[in-house]
Protein backbone atom coordinates (compact mmCIF):
# COMPACT_ATOMS: atom_id res chain seq x y z
CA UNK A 1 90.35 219.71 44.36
CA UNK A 2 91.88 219.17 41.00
CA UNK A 3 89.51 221.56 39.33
CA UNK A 4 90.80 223.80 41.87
CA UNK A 5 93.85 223.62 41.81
CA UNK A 6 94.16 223.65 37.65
CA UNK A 7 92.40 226.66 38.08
CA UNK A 8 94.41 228.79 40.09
CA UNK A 9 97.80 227.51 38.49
CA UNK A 10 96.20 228.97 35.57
CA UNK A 11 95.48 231.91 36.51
CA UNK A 12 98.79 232.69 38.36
CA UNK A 13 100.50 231.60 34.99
CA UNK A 14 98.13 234.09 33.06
CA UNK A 15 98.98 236.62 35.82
CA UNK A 16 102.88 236.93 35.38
CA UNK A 17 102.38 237.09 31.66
CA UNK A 18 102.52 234.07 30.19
CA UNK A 19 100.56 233.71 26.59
CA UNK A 20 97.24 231.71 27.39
CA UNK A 21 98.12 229.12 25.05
CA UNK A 22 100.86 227.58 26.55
CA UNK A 23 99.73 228.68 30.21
CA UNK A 24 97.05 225.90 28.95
CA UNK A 25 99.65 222.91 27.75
CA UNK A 26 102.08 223.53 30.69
CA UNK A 27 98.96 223.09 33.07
CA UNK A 28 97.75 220.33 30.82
CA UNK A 29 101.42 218.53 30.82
CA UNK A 30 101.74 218.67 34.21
CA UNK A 31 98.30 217.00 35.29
CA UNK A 32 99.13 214.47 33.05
CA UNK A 33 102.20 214.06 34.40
CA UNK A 34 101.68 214.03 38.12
CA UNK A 35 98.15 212.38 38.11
CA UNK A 36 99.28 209.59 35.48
CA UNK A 37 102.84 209.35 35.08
CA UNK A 38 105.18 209.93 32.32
CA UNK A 39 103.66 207.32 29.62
CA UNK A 40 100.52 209.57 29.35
CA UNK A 41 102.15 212.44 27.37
CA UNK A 42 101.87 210.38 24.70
CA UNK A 43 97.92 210.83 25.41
CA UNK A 44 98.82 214.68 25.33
CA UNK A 45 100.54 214.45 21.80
CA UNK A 46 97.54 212.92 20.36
CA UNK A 47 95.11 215.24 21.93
CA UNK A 48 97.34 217.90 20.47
CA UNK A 49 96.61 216.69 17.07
CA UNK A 50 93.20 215.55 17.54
CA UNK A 51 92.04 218.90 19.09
CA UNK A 52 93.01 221.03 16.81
CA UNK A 53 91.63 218.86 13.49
CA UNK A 54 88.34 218.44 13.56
CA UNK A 55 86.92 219.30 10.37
CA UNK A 56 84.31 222.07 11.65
CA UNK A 57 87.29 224.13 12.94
CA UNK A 58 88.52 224.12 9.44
CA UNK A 59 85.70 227.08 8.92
CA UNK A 60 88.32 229.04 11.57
CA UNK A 61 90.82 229.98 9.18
CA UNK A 62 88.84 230.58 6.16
CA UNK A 63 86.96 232.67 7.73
CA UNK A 64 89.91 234.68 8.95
CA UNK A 65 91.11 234.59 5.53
CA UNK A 66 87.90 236.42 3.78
CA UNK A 67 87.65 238.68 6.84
CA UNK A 68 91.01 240.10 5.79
CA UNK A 69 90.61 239.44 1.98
CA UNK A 70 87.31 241.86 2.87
CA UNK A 71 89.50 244.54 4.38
CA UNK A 72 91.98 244.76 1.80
CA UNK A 73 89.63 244.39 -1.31
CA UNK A 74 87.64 247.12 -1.18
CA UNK A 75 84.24 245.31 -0.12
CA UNK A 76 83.87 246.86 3.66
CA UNK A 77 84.30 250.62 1.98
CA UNK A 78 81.76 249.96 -1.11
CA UNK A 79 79.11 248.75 2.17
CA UNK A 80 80.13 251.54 4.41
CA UNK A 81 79.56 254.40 1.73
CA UNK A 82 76.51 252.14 1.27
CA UNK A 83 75.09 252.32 4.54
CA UNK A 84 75.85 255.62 5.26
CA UNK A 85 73.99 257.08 2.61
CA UNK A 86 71.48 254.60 3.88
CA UNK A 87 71.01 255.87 7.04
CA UNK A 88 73.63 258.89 7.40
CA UNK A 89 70.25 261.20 7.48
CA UNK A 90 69.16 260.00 11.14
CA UNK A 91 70.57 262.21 14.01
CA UNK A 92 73.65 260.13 15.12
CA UNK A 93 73.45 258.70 11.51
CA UNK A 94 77.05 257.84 11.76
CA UNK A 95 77.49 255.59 14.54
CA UNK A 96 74.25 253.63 13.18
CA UNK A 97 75.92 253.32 9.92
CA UNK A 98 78.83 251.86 11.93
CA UNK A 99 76.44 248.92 13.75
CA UNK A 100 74.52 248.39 10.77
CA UNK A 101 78.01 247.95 8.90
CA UNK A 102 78.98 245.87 11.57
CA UNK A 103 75.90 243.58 11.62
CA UNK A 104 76.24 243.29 7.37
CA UNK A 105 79.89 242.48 7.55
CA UNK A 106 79.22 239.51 10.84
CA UNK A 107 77.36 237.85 7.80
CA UNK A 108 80.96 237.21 6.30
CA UNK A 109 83.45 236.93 8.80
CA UNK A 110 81.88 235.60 12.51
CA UNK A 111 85.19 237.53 13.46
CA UNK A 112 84.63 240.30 15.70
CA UNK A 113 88.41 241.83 15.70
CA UNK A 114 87.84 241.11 12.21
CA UNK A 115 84.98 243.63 12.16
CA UNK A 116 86.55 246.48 14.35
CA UNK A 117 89.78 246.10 12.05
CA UNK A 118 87.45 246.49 9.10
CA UNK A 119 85.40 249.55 10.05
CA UNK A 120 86.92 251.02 12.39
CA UNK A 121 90.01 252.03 10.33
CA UNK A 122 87.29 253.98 7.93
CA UNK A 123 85.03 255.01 10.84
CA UNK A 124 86.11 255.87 13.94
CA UNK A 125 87.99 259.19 12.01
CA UNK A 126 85.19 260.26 10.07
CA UNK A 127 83.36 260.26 13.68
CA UNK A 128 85.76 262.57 15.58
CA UNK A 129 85.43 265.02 12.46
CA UNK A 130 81.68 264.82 13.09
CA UNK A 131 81.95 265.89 16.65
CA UNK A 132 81.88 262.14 18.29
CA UNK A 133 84.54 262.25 21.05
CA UNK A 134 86.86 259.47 20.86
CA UNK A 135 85.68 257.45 23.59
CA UNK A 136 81.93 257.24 22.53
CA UNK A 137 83.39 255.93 18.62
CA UNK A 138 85.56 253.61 20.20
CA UNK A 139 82.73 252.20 22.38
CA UNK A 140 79.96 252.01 19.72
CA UNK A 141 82.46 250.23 17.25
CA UNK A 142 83.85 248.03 19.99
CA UNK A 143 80.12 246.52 20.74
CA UNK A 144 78.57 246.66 17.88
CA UNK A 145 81.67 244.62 16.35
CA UNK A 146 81.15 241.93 18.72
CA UNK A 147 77.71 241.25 17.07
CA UNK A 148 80.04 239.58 14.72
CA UNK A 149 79.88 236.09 16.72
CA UNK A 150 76.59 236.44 17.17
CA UNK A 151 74.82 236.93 13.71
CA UNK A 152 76.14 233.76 11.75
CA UNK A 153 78.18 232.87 10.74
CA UNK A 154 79.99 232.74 14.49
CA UNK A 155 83.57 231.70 14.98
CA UNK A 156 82.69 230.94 19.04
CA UNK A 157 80.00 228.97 17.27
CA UNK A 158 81.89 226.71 15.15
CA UNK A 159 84.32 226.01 18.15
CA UNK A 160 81.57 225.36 20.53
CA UNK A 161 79.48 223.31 17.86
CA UNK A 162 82.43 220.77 17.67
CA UNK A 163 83.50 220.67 21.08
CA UNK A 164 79.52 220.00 22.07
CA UNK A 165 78.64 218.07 19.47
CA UNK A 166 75.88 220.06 18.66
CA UNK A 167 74.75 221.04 15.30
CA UNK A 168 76.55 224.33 14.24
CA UNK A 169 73.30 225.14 11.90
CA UNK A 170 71.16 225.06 14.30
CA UNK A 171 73.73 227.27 16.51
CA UNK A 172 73.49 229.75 13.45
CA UNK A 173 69.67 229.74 13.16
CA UNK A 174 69.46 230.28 16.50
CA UNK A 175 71.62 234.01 16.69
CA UNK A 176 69.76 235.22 14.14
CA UNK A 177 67.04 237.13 15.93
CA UNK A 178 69.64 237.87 19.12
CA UNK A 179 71.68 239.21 16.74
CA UNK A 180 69.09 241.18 14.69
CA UNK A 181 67.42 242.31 18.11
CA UNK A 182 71.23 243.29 19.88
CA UNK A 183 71.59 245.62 16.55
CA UNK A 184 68.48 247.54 16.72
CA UNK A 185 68.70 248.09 20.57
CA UNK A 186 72.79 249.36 20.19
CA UNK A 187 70.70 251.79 17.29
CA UNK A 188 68.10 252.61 19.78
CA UNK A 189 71.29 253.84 22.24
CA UNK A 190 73.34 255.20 19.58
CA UNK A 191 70.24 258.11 19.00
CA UNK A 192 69.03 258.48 22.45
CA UNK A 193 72.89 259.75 23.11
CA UNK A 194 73.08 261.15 20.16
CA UNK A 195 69.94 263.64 20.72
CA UNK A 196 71.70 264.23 24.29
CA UNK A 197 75.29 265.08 22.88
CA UNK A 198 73.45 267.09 19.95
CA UNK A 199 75.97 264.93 17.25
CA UNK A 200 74.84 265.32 13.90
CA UNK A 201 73.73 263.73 10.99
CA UNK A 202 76.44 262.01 8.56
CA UNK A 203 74.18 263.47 5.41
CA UNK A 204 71.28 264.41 3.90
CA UNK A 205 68.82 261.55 2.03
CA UNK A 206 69.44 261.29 -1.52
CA UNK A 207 67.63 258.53 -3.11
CA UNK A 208 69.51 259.08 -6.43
CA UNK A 209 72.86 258.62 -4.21
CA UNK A 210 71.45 255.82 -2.38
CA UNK A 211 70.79 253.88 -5.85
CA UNK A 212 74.24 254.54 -7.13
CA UNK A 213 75.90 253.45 -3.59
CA UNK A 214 73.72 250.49 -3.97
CA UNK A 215 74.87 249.40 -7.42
CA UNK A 216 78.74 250.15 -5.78
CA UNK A 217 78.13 247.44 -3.35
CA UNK A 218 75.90 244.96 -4.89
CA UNK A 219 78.35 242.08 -4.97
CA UNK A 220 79.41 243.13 -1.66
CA UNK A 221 75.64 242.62 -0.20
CA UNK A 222 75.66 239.43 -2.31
CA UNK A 223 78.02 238.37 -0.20
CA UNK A 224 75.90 236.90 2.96
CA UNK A 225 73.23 235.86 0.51
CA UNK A 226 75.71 233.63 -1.00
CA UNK A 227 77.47 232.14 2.29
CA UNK A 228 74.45 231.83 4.43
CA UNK A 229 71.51 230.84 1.50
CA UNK A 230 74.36 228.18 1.13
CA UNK A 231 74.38 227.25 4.65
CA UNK A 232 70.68 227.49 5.39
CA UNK A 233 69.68 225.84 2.32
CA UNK A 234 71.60 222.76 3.47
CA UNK A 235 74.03 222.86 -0.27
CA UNK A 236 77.02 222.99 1.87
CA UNK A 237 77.93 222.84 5.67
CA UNK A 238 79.45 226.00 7.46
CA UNK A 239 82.91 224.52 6.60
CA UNK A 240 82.14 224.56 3.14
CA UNK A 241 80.30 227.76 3.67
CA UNK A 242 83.68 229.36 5.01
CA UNK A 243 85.23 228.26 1.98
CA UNK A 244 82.26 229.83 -0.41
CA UNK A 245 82.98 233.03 1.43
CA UNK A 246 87.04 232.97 0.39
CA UNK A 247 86.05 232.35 -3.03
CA UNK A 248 83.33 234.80 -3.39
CA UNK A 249 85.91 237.74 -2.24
CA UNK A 250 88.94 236.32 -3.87
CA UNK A 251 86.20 236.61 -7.05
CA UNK A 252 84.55 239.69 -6.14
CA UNK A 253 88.38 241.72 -5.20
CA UNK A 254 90.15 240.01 -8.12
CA UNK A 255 87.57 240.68 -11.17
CA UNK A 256 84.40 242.58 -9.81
CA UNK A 257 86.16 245.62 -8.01
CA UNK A 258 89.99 244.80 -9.11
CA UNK A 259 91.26 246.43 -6.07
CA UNK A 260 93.05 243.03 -4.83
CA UNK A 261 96.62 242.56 -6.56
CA UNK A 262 99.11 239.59 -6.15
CA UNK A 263 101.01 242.07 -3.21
CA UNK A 264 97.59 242.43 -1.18
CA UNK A 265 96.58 239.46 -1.57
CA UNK A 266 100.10 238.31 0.31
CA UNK A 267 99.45 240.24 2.85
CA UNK A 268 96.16 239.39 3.63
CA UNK A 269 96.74 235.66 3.70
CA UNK A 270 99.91 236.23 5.93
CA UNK A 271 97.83 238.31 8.75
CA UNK A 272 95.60 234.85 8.07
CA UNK A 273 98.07 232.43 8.34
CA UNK A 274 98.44 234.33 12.19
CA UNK A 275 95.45 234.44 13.44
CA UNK A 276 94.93 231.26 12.53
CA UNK A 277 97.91 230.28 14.45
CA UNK A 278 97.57 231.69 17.74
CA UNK A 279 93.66 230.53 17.53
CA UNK A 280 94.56 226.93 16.32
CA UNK A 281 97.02 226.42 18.68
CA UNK A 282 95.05 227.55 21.87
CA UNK A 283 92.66 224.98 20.61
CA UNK A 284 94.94 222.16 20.68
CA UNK A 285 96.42 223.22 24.21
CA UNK A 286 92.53 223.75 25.54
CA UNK A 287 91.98 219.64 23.98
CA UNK A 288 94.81 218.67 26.19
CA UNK A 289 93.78 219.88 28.89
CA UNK A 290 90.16 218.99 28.50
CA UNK A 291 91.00 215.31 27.92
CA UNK A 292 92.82 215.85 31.38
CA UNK A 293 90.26 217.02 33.23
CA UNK A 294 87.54 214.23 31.57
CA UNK A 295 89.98 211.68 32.43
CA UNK A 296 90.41 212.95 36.25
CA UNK A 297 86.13 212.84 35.88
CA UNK A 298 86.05 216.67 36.72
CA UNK A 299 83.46 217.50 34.64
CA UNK A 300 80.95 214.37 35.97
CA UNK A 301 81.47 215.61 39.78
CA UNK A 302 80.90 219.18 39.54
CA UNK A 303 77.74 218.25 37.77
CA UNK A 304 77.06 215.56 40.57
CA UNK A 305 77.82 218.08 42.98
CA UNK A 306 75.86 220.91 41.63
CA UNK A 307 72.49 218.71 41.38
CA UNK A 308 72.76 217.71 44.69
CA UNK A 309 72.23 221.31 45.95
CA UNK A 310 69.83 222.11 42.75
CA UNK A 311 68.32 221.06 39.71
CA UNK A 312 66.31 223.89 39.12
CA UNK A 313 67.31 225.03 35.71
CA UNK A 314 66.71 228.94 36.11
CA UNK A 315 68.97 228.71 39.28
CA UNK A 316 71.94 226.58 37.22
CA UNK A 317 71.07 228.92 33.85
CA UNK A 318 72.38 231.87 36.30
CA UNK A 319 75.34 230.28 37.90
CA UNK A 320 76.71 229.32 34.67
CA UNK A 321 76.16 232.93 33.52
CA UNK A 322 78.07 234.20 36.27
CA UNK A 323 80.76 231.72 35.39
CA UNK A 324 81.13 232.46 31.89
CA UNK A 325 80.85 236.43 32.48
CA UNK A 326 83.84 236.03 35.38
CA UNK A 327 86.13 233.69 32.88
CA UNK A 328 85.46 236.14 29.69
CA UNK A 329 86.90 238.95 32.00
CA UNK A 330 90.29 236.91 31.86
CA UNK A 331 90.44 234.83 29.00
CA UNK A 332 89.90 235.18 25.61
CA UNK A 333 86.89 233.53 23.43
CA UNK A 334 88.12 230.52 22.27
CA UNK A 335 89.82 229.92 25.59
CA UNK A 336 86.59 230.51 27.42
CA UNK A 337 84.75 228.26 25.22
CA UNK A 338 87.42 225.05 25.26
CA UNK A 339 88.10 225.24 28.96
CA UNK A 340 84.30 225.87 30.16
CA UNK A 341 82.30 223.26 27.48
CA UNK A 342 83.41 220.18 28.31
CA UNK A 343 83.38 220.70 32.01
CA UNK A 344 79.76 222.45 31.99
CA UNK A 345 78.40 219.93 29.33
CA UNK A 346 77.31 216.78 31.84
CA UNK A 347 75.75 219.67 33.82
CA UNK A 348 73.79 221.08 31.29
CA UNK A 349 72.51 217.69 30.04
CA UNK A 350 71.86 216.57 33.56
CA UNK A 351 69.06 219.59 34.29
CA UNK A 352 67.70 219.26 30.71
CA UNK A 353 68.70 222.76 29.29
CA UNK A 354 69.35 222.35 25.08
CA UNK A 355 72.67 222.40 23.92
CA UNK A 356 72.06 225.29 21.40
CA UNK A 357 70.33 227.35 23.99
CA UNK A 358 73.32 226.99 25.65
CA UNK A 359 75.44 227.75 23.10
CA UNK A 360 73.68 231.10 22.07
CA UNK A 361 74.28 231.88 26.24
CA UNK A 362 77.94 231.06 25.86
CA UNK A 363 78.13 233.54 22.65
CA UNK A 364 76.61 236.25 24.17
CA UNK A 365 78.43 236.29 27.74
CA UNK A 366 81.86 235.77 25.13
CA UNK A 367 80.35 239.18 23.53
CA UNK A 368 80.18 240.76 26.62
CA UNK A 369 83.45 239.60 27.68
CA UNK A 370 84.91 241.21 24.86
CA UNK A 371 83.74 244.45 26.03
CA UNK A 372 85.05 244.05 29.93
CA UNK A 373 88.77 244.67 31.02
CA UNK A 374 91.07 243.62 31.37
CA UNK A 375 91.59 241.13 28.37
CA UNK A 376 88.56 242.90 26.36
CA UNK A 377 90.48 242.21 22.99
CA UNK A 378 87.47 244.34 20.56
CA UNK A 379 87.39 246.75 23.10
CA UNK A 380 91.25 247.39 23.41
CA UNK A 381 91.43 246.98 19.48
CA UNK A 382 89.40 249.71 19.21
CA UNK A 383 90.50 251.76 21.80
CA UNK A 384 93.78 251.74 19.82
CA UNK A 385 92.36 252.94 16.72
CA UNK A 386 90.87 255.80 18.24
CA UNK A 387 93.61 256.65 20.38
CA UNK A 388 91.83 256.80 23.45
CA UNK A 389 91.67 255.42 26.87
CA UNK A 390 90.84 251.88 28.09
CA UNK A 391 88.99 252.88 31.32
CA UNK A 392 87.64 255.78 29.89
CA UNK A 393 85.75 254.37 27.11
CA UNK A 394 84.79 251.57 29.12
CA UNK A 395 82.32 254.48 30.92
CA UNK A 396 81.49 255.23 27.89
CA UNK A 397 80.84 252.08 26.80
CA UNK A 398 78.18 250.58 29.26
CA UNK A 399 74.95 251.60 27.91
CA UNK A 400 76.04 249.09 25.18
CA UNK A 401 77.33 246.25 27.23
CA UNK A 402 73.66 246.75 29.52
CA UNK A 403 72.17 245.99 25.92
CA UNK A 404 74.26 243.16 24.99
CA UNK A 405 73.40 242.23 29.49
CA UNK A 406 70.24 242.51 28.31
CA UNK A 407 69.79 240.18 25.01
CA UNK A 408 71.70 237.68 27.39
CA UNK A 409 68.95 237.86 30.52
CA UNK A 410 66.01 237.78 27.81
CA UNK A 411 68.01 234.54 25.62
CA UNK A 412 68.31 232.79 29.32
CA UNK A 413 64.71 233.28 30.84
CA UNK A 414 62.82 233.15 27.48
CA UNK A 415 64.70 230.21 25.24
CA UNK A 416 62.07 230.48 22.11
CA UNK A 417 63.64 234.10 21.75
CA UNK A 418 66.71 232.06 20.09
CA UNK A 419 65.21 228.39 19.49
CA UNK A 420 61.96 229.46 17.76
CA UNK A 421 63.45 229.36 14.49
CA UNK A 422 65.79 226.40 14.87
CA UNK A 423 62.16 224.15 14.39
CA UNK A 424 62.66 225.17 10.84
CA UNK A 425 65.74 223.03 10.70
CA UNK A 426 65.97 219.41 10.70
């Protein structure tokens, strides 16, 4: 009943427009309130603070922060001219370029509005001039940007790590071949409709130009070596891994490429400063709530509940996938993640399924979510840098959320697909 009825307050709130974050605390303060009395928002206050400073989420805002110092520095250009004369010669060349972009540049920030802001500024014109209509470029840089949470390193990863308590390295080993797998698939697309739509090929192969793109963007490509041979290596945690990556391009704008000066560099830790904001502060609301709902024991009867009609773990692996895919419809990652985890979690333990399996599930339905209206915030970010319609290039955009439907049914049903590397870690 309580579960219930938090829902549907929530969603009416949501409904008549007001901002999920404090949707969240008023729903929070007022179970508090009525279920405890007025002495427990002092419980709230401290959940406010608690939730929202827990040292793995400090990787949130540095991450934001070389996301945009990437943008603004001259490092996503140097590994777009890169990639294109990569693999510009393929039919189609240029919405390849823009995945395999994409999939480089999820090494850095594990942001994917982060990504679309990156390269779909540069892209998504250079593929209307090249005969891609505007619907089909805003739908293959809208899904191939939301590979960004699920090649590490992953913001939804980081939050999910600490609200699980569940390694966040072993949550990064374990996207690595979803991630690589979702990239070649949205390739495999990208040509097949490509060859129907006759586009054409960004340029010709020129190994000579390919060398001296390469030497452009060197430190650029150094850049994931350095953050995740850091990570994986175990010489510093994904915290200190998000702060390796704001040094590297802080180092690599400043004195490699010199295109970051004292007034960009403002303005990129400003756009920081809120993001970080509006992230950090649905966090805290989504802790307030979540102690309420663990102190009304929500979590503990849904799961008692739910085994009592089932423990078969293929049947509860598809009901929470139909969960999560509903909920990222209507709420935004981080939201999705904070309210859903610490209900689910008692479930999930209770039919044996592993908490990073999980977590690469919870990624990938987020990833789809960001692709399905009527929230869909990479798919609407897009949509306004290309100028074109929501509903429209959601059509066009559904061969690429059947592959991202796809990576999720083939993570579910066949776990060593993300957990066979994750042995390698201790």
């Amino acid at each position: 009943m309580i579960l219930l009825l938090t829902t549907f307050t929530l969603i009416g709130l949501i409904m008549i427009n007001v901002p999920i974050a404090i949707a969240i605390g008023v729903v929070a303060l007022g179970g508090f309130a009525l279920t405890v009395g007025p002495d427990s928002l002092y419980d709230m206050a401290i959940a406010l603070y608690a939730g929202a400073t827990k040292f793995p989420l400090i990787a949130i805002p540095l991450f934001i922060l070389a996301g945009n110092l990437m943008n603004t520095s001259g490092i996503s250009a140097r590994l777009i001219t890169f990639v294109t004369a990569l693999i510009g010669f393929v039919r189609g060349g240029l919405g390849m370029v823009n995945i395999g972009v994409s999939m480089v540049f999820a090494e850095i920030s594990g942001s994917a509005v982060a990504d679309v802001a990156a390269t779909g500024t540069v892209l998504i014109p250079e593929m209307k001039k090249r005969g891609y209509s505007r619907t089909l470029a805003a739908a293959i840089t809208s899904s191939s940007a939301s590979l960004a949470i699920i090649i590490p390193p992953s913001i939804p990863m980081i939050l999910y790590g600490a609200i699980a308590e569940t390694s966040v390295l072993k949550l990064f080993v374990a996207g690595i071949i979803p991630g690589i797998l979702g990239g070649g698939l949205l390739m495999v697309v990208t040509y097949i409709l490509a060859v129907r739509y006759d586009l054409p090929r960004a340029e010709g192969f020129d190994l000579r130009h390919v060398w001296a793109t390469f030497k452009q963007a060197f430190w650029a490509l150094m850049m994931p070596v350095i953050i995740l041979g850091g990570i994986f290596s175990g010489l510093v945690t994904a915290t200190e891994g998000a702060g390796l990556a704001v040094v590297a391009a802080l180092f690599i704008g400043l004195f490699i490429y010199r295109d970051l000066d004292l007034g960009v560099l403002r303005r990129a830790m400003l756009e920081g400063v809120s993001q970080t904001g509006v992230v950090m502060f649905l966090v805290a609301t989504s802790a307030a709530l979540g102690l309420f709902l663990t102190q009304a024991q929500v979590p503990q009867q849904l799961a008692e509940q739910i085994t009592q009609v089932t423990t078969n773990p293929l049947i509860v692996l598809a009901l929470l996938n139909l969960l999560l895919l509903v909920l990222g419809m209507f709420l935004h990652g981080a939201a999705a993640i904070i309210l859903v985890v610490p209900v689910v979690m008692p479930l999930v333990n209770a039919v044996g399924i592993d908490p990073v399996h999980f977590g690469i599930m919870v990624t990938l339905n987020l990833a789809i979510g960001q692709q399905t209206p009527p929230v869909a915030s990479v798919l609407i970010t897009s949509c306004s840098i290309a100028r074109a319609g929501i509903w429209e290039t959601s059509r066009a955009n559904l061969p690429f959320i059947g592959v991202l439907a796809f990576i999720l049914l083939l993570v579910t049903y066949v776990p060593a697909v993300s957990l066979s590397l994750t042995e390698l870690v201790q």
